[in-house]
ModelCIF file with pLDDT and N, C-alpha, C, O atoms, coordinates in Angstrom:
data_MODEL
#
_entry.id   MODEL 
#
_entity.id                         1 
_entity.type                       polymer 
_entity.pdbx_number_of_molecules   1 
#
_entity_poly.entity_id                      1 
_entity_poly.type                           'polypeptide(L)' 
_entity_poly.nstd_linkage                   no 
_entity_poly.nstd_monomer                   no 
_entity_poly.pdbx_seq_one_letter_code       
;(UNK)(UNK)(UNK)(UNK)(UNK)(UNK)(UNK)(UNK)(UNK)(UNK)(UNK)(UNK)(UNK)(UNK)(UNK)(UNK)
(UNK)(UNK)(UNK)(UNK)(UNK)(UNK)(UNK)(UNK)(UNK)(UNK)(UNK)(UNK)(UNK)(UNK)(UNK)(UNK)
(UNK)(UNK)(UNK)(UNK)(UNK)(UNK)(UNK)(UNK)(UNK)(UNK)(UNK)(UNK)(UNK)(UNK)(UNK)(UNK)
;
_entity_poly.pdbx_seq_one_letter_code_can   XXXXXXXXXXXXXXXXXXXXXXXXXXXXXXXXXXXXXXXXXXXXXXXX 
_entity_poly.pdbx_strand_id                 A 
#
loop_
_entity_poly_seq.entity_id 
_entity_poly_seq.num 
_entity_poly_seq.mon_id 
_entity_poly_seq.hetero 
1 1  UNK n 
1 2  UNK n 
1 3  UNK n 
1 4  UNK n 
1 5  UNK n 
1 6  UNK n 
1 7  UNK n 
1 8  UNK n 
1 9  UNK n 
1 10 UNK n 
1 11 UNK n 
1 12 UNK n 
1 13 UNK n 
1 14 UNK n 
1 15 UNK n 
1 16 UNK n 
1 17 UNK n 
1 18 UNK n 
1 19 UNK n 
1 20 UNK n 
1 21 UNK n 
1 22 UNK n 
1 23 UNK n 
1 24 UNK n 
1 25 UNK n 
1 26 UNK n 
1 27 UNK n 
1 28 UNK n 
1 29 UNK n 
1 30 UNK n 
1 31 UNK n 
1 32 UNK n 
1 33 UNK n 
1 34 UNK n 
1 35 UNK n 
1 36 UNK n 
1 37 UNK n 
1 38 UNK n 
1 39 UNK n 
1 40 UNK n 
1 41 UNK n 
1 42 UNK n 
1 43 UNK n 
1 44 UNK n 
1 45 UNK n 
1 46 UNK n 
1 47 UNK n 
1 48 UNK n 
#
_struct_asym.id          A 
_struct_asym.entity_id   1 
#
loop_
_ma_qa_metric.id 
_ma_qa_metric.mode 
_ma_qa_metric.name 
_ma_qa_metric.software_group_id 
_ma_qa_metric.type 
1 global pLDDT . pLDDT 
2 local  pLDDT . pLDDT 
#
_ma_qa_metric_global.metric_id      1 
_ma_qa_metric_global.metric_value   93.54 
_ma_qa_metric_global.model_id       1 
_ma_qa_metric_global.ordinal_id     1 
#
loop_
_ma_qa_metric_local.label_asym_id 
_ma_qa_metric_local.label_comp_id 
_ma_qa_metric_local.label_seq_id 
_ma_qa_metric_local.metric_id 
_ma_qa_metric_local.metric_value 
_ma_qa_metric_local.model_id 
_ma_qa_metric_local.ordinal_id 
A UNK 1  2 97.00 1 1  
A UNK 2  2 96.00 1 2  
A UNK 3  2 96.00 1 3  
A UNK 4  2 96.00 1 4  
A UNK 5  2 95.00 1 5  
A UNK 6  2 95.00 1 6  
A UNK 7  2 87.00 1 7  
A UNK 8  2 78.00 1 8  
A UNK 9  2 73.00 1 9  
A UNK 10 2 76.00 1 10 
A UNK 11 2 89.00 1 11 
A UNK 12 2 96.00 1 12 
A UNK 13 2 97.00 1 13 
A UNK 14 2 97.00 1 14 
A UNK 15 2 96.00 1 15 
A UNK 16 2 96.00 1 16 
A UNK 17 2 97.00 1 17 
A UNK 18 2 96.00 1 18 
A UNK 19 2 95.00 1 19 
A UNK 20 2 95.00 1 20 
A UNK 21 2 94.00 1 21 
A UNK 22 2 89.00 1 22 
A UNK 23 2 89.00 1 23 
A UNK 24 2 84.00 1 24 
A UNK 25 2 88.00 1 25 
A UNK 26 2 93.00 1 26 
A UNK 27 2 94.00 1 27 
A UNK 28 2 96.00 1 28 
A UNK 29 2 97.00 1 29 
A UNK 30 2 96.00 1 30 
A UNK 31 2 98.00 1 31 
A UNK 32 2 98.00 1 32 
A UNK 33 2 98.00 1 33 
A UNK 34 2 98.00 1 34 
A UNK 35 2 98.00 1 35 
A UNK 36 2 98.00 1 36 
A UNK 37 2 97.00 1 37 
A UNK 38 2 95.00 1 38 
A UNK 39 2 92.00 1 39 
A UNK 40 2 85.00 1 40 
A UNK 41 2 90.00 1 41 
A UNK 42 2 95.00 1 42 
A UNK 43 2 96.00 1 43 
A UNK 44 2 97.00 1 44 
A UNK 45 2 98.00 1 45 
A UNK 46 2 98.00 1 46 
A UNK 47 2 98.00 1 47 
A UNK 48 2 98.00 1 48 
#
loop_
_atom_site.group_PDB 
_atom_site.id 
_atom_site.type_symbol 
_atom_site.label_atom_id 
_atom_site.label_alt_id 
_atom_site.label_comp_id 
_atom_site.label_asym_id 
_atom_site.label_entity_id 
_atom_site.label_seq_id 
_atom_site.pdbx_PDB_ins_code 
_atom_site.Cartn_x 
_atom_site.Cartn_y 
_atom_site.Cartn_z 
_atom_site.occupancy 
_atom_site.B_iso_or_equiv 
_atom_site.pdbx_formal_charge 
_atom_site.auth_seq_id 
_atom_site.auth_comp_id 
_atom_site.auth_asym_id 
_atom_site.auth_atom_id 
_atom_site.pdbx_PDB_model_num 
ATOM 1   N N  . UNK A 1 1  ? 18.152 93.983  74.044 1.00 97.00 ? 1  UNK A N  1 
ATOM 2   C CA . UNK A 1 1  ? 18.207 92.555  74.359 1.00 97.00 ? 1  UNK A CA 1 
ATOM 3   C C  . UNK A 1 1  ? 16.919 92.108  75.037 1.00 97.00 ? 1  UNK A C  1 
ATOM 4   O O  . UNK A 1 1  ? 16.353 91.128  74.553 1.00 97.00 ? 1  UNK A O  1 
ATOM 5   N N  . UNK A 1 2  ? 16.467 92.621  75.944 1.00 96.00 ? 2  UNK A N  1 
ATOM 6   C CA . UNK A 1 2  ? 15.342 92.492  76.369 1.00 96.00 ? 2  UNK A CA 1 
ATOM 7   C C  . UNK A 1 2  ? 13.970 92.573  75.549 1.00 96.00 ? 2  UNK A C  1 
ATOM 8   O O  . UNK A 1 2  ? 13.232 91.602  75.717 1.00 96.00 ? 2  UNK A O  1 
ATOM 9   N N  . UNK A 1 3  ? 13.525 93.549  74.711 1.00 96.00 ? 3  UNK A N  1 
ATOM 10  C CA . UNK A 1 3  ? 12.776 93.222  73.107 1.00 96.00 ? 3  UNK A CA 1 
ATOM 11  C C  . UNK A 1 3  ? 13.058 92.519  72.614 1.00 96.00 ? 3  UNK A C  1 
ATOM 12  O O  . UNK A 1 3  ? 12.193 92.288  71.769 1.00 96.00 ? 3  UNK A O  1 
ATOM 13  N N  . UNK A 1 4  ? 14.085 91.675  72.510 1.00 96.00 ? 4  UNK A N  1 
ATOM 14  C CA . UNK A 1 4  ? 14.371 90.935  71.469 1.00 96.00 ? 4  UNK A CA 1 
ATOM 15  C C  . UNK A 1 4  ? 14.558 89.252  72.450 1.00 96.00 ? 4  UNK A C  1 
ATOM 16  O O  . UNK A 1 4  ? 14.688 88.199  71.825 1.00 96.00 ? 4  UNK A O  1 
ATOM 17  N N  . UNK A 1 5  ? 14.534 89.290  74.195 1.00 95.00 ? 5  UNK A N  1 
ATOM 18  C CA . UNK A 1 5  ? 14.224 88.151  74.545 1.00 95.00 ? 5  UNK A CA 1 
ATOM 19  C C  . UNK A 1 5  ? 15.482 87.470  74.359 1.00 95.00 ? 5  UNK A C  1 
ATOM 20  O O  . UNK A 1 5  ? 15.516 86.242  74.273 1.00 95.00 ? 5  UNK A O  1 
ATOM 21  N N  . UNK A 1 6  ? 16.596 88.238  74.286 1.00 95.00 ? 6  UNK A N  1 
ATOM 22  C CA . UNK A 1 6  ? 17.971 87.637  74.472 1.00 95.00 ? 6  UNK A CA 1 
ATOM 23  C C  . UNK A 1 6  ? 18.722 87.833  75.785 1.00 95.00 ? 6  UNK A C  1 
ATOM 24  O O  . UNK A 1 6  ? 18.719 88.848  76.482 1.00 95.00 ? 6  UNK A O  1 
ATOM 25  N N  . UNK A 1 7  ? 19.460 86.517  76.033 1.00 87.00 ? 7  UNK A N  1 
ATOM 26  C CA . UNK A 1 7  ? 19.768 86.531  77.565 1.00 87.00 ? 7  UNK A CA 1 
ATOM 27  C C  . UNK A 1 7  ? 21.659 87.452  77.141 1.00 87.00 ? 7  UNK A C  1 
ATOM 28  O O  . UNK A 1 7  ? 22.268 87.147  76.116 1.00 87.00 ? 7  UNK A O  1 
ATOM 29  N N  . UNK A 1 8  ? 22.028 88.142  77.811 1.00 78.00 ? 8  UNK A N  1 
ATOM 30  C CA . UNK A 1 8  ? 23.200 88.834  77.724 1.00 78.00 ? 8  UNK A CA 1 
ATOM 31  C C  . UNK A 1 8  ? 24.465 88.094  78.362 1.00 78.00 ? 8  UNK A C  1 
ATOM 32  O O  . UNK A 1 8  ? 25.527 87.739  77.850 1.00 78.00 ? 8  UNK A O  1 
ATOM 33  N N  . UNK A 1 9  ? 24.071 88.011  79.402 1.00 73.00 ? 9  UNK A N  1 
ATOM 34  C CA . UNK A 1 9  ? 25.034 87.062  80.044 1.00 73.00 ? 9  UNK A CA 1 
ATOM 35  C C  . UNK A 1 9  ? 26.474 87.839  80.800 1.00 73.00 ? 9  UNK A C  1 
ATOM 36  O O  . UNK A 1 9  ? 27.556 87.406  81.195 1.00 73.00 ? 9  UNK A O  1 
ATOM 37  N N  . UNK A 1 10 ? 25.847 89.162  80.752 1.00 76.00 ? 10 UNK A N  1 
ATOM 38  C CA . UNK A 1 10 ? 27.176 90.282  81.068 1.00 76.00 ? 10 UNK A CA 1 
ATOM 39  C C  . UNK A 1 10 ? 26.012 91.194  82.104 1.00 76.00 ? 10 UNK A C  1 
ATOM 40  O O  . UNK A 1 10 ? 24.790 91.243  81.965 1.00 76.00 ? 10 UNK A O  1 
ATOM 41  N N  . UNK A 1 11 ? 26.634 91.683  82.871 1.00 89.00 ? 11 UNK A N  1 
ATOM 42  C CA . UNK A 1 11 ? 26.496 92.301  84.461 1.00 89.00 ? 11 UNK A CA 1 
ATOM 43  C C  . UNK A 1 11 ? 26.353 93.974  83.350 1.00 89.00 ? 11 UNK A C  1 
ATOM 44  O O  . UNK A 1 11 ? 27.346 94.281  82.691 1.00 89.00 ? 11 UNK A O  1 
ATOM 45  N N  . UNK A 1 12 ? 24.997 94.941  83.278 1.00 96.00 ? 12 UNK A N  1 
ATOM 46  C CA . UNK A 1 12 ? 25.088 95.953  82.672 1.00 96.00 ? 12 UNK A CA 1 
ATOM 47  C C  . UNK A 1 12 ? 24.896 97.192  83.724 1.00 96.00 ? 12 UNK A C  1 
ATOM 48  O O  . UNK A 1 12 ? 24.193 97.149  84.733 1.00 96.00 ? 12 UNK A O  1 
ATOM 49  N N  . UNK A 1 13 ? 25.441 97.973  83.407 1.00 97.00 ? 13 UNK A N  1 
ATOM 50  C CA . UNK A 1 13 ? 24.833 99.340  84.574 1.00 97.00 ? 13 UNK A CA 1 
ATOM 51  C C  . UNK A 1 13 ? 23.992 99.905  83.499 1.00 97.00 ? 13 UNK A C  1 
ATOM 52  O O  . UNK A 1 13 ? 22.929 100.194 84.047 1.00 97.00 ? 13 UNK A O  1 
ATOM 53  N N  . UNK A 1 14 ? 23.942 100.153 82.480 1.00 97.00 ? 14 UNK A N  1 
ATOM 54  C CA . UNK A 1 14 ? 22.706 100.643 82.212 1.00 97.00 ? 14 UNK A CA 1 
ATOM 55  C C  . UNK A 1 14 ? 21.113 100.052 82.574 1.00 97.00 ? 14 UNK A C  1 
ATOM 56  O O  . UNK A 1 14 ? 21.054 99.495  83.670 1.00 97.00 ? 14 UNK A O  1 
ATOM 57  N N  . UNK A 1 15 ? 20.252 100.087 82.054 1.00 96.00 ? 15 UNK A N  1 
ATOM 58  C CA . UNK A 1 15 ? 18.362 99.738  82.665 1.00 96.00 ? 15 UNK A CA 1 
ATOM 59  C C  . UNK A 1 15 ? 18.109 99.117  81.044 1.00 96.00 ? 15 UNK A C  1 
ATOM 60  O O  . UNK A 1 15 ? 18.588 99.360  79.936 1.00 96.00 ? 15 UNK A O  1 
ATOM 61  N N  . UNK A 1 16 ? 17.250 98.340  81.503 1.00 96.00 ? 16 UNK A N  1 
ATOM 62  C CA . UNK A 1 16 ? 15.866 98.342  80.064 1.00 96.00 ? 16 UNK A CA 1 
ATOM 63  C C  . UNK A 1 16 ? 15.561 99.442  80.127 1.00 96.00 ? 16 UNK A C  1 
ATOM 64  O O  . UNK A 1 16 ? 15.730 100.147 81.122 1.00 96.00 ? 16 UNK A O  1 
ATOM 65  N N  . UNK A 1 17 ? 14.939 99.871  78.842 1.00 97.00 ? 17 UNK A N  1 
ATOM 66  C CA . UNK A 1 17 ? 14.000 100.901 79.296 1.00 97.00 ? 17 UNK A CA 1 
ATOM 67  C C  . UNK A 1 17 ? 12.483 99.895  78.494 1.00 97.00 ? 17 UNK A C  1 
ATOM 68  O O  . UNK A 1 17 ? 11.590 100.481 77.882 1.00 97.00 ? 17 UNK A O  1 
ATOM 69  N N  . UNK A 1 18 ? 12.504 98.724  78.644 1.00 96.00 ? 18 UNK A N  1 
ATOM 70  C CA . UNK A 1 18 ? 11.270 98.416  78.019 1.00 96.00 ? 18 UNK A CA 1 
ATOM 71  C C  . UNK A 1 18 ? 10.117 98.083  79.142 1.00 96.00 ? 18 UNK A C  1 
ATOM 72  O O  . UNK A 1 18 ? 9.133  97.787  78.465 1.00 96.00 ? 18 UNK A O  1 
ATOM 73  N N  . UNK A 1 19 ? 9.860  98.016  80.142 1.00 95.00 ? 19 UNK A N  1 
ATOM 74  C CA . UNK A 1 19 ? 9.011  98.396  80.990 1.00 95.00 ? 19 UNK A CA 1 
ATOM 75  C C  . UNK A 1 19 ? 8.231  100.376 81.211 1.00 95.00 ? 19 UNK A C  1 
ATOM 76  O O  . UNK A 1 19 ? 7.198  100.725 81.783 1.00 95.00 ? 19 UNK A O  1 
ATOM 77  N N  . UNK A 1 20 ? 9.256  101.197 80.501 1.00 95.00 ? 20 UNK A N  1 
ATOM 78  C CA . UNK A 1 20 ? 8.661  102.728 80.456 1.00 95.00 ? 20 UNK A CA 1 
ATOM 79  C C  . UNK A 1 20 ? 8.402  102.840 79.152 1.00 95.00 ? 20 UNK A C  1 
ATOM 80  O O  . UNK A 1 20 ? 7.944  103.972 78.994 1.00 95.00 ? 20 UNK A O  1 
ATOM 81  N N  . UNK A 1 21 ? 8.447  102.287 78.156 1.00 94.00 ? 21 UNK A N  1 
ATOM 82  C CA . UNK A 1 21 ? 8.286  102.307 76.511 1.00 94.00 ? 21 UNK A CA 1 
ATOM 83  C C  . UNK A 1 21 ? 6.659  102.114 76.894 1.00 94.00 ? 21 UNK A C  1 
ATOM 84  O O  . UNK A 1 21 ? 5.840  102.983 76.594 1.00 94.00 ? 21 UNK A O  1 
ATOM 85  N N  . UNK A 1 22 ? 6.284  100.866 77.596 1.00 89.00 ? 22 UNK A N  1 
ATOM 86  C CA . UNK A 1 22 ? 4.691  100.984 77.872 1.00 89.00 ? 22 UNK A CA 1 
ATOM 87  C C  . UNK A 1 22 ? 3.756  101.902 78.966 1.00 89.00 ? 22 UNK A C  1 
ATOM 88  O O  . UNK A 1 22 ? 2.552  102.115 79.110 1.00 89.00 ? 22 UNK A O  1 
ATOM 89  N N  . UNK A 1 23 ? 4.739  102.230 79.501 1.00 89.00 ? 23 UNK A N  1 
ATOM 90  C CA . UNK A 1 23 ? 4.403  102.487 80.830 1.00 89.00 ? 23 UNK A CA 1 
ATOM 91  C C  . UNK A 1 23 ? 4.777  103.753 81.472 1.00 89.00 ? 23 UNK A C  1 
ATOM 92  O O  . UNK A 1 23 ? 5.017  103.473 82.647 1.00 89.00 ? 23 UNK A O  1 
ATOM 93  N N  . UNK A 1 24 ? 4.964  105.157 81.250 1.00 84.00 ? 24 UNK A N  1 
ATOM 94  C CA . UNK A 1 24 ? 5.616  105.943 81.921 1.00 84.00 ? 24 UNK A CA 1 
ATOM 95  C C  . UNK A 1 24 ? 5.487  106.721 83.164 1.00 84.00 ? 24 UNK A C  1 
ATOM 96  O O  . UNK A 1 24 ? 5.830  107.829 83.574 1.00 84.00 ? 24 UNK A O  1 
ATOM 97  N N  . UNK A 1 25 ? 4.942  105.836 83.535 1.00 88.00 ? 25 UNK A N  1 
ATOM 98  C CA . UNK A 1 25 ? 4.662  105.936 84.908 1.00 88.00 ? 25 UNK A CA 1 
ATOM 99  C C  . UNK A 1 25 ? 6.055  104.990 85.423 1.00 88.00 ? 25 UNK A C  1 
ATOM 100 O O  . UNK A 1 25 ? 6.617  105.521 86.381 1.00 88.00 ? 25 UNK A O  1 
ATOM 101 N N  . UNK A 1 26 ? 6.597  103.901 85.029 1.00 93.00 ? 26 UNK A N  1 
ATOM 102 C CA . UNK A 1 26 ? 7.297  103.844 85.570 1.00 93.00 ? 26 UNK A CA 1 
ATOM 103 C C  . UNK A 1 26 ? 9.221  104.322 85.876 1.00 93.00 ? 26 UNK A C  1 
ATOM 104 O O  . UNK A 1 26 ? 10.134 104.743 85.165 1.00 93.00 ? 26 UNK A O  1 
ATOM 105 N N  . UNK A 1 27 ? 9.070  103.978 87.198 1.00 94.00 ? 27 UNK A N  1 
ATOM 106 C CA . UNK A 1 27 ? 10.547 104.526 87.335 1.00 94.00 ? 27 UNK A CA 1 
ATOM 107 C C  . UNK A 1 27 ? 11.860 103.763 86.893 1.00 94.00 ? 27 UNK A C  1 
ATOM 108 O O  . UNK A 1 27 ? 12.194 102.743 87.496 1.00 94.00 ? 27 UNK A O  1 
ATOM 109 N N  . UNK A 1 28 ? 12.627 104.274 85.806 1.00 96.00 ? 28 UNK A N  1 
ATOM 110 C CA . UNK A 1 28 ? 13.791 103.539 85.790 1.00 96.00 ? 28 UNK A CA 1 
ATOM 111 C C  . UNK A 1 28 ? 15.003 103.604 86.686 1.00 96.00 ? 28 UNK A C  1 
ATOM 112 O O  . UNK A 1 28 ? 15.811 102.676 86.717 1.00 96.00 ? 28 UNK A O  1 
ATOM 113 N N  . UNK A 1 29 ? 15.153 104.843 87.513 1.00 97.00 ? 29 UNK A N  1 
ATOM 114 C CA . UNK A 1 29 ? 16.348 104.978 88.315 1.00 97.00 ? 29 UNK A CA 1 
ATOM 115 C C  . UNK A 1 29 ? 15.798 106.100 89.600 1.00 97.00 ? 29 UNK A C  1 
ATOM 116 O O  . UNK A 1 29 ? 14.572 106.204 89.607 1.00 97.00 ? 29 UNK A O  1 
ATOM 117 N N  . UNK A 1 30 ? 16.137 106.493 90.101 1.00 96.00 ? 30 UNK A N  1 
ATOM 118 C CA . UNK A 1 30 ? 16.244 107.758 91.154 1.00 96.00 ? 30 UNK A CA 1 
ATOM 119 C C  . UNK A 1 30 ? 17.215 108.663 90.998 1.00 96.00 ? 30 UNK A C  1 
ATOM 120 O O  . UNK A 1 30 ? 17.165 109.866 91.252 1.00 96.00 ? 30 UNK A O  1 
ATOM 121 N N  . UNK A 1 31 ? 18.352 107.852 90.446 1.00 98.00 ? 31 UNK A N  1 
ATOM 122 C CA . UNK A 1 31 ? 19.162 109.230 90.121 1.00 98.00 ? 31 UNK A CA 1 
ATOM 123 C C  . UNK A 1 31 ? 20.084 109.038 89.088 1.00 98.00 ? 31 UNK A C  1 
ATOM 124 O O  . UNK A 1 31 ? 20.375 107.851 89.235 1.00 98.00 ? 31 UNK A O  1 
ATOM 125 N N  . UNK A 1 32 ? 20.725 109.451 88.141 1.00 98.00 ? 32 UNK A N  1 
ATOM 126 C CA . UNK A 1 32 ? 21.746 109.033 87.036 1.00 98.00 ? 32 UNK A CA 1 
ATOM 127 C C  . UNK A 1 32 ? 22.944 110.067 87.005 1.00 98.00 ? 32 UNK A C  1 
ATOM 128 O O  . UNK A 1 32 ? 22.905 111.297 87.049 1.00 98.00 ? 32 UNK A O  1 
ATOM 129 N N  . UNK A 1 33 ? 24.328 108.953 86.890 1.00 98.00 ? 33 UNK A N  1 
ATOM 130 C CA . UNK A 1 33 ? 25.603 109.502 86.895 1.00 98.00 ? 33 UNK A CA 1 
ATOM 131 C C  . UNK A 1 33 ? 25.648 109.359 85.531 1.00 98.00 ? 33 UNK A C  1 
ATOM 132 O O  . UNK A 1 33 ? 24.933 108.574 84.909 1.00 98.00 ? 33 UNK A O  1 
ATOM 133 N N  . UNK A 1 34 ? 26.714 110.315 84.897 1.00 98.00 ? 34 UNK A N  1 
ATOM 134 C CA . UNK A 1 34 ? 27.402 110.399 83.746 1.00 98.00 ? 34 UNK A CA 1 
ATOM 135 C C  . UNK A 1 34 ? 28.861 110.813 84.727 1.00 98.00 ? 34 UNK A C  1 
ATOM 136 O O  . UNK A 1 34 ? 29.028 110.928 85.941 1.00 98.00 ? 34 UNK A O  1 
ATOM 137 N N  . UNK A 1 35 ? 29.933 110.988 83.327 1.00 98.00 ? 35 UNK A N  1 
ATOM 138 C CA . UNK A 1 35 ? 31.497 111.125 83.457 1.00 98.00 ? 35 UNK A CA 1 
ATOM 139 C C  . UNK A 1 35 ? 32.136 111.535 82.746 1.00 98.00 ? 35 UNK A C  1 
ATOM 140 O O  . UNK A 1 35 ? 32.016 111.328 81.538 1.00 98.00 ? 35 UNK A O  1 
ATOM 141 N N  . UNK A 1 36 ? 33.050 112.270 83.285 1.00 98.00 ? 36 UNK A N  1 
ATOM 142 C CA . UNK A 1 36 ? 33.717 112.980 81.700 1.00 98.00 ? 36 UNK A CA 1 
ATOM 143 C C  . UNK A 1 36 ? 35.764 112.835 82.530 1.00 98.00 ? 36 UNK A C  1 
ATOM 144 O O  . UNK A 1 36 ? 36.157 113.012 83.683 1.00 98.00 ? 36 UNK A O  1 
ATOM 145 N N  . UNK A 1 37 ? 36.253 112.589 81.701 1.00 97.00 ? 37 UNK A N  1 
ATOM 146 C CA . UNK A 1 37 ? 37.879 112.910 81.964 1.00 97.00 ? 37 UNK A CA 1 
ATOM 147 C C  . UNK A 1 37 ? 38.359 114.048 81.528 1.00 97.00 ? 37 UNK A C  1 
ATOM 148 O O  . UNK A 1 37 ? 39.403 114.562 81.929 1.00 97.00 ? 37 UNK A O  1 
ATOM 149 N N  . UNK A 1 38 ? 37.564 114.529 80.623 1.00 95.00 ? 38 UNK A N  1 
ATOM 150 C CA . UNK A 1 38 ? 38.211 116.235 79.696 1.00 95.00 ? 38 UNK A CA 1 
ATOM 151 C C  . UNK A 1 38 ? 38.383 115.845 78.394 1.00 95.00 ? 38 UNK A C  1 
ATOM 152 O O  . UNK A 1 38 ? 38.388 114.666 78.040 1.00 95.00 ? 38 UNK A O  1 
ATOM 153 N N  . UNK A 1 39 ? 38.496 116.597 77.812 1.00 92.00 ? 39 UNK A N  1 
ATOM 154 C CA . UNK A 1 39 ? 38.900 116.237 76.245 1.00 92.00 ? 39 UNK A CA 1 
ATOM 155 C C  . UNK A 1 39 ? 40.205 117.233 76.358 1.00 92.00 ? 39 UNK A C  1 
ATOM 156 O O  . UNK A 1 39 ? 40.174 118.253 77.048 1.00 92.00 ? 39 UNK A O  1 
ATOM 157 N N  . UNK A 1 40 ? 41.512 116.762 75.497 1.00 85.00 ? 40 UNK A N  1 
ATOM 158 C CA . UNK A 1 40 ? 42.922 117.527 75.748 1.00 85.00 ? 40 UNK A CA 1 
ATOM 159 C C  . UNK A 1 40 ? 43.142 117.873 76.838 1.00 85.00 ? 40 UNK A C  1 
ATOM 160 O O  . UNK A 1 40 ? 44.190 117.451 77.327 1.00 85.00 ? 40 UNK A O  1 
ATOM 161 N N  . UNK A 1 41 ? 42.496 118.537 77.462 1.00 90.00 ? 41 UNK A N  1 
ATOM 162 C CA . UNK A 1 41 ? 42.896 118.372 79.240 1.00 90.00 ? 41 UNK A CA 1 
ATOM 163 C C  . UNK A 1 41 ? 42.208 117.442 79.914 1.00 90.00 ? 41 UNK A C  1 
ATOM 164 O O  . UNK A 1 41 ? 41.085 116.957 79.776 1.00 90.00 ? 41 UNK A O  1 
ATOM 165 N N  . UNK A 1 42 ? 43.007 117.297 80.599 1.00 95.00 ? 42 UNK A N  1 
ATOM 166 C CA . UNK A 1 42 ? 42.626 115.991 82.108 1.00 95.00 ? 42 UNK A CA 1 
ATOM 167 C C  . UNK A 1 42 ? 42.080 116.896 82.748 1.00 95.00 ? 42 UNK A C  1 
ATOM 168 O O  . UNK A 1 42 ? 42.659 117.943 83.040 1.00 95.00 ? 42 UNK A O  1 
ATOM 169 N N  . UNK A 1 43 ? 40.808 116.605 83.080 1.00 96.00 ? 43 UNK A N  1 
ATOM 170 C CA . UNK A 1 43 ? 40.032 117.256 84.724 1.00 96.00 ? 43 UNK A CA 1 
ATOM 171 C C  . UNK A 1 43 ? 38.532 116.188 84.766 1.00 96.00 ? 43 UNK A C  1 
ATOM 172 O O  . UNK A 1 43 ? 37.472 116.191 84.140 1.00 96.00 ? 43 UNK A O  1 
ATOM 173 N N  . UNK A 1 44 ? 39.033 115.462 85.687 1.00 97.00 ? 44 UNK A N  1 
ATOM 174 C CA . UNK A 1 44 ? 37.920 114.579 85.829 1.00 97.00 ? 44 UNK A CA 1 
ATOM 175 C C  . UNK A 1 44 ? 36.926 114.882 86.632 1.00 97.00 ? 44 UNK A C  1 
ATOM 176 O O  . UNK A 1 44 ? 37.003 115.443 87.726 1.00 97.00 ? 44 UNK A O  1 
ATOM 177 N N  . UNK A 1 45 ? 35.671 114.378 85.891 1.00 98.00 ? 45 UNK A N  1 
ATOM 178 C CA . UNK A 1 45 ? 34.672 115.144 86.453 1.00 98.00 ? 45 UNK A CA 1 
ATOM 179 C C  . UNK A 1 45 ? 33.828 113.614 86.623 1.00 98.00 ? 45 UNK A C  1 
ATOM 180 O O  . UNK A 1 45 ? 34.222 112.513 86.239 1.00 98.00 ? 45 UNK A O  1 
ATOM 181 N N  . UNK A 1 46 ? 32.121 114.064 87.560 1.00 98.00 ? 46 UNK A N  1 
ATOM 182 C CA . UNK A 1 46 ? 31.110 113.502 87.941 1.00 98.00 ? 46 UNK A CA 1 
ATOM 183 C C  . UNK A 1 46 ? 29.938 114.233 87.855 1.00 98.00 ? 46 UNK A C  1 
ATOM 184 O O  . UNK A 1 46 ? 29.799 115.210 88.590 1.00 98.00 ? 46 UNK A O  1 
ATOM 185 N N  . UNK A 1 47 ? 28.984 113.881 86.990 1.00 98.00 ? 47 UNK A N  1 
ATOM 186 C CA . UNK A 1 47 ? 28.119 114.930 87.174 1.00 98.00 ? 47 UNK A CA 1 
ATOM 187 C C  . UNK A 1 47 ? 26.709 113.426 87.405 1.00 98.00 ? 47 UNK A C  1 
ATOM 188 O O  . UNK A 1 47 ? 26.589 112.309 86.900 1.00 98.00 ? 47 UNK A O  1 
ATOM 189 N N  . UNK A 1 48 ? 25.672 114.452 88.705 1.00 98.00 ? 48 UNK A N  1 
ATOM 190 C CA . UNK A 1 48 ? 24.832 113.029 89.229 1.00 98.00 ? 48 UNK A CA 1 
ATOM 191 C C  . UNK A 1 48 ? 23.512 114.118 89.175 1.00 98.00 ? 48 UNK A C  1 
ATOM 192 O O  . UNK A 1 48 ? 22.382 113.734 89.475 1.00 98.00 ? 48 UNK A O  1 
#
């Protein structure tokens, strides 16, 4: 959305990443969560 200069209009937790596409020097986060519930078993997890 941001390449393309479209306004979203929705609250995202993900980042652009179009400021590091030019630039990789810059920082997109300090730290990143993912999540898992289990697949066939339930055991919820956090991994950061």
């Amino acid at each position: 959305l941001d390449a393309c200069q479209l306004n979203a209009k929705e609250e995202f937790h993900g980042k652009s990443l179009m400021p590091s596409l030019s630039d990789t020097n810059h920082v997109v986060r300090d730290g990143l969560m993912t999540q898992h519930y289990g697949l066939h078993k339930h055991v919820i997890q956090r991994a950061y």
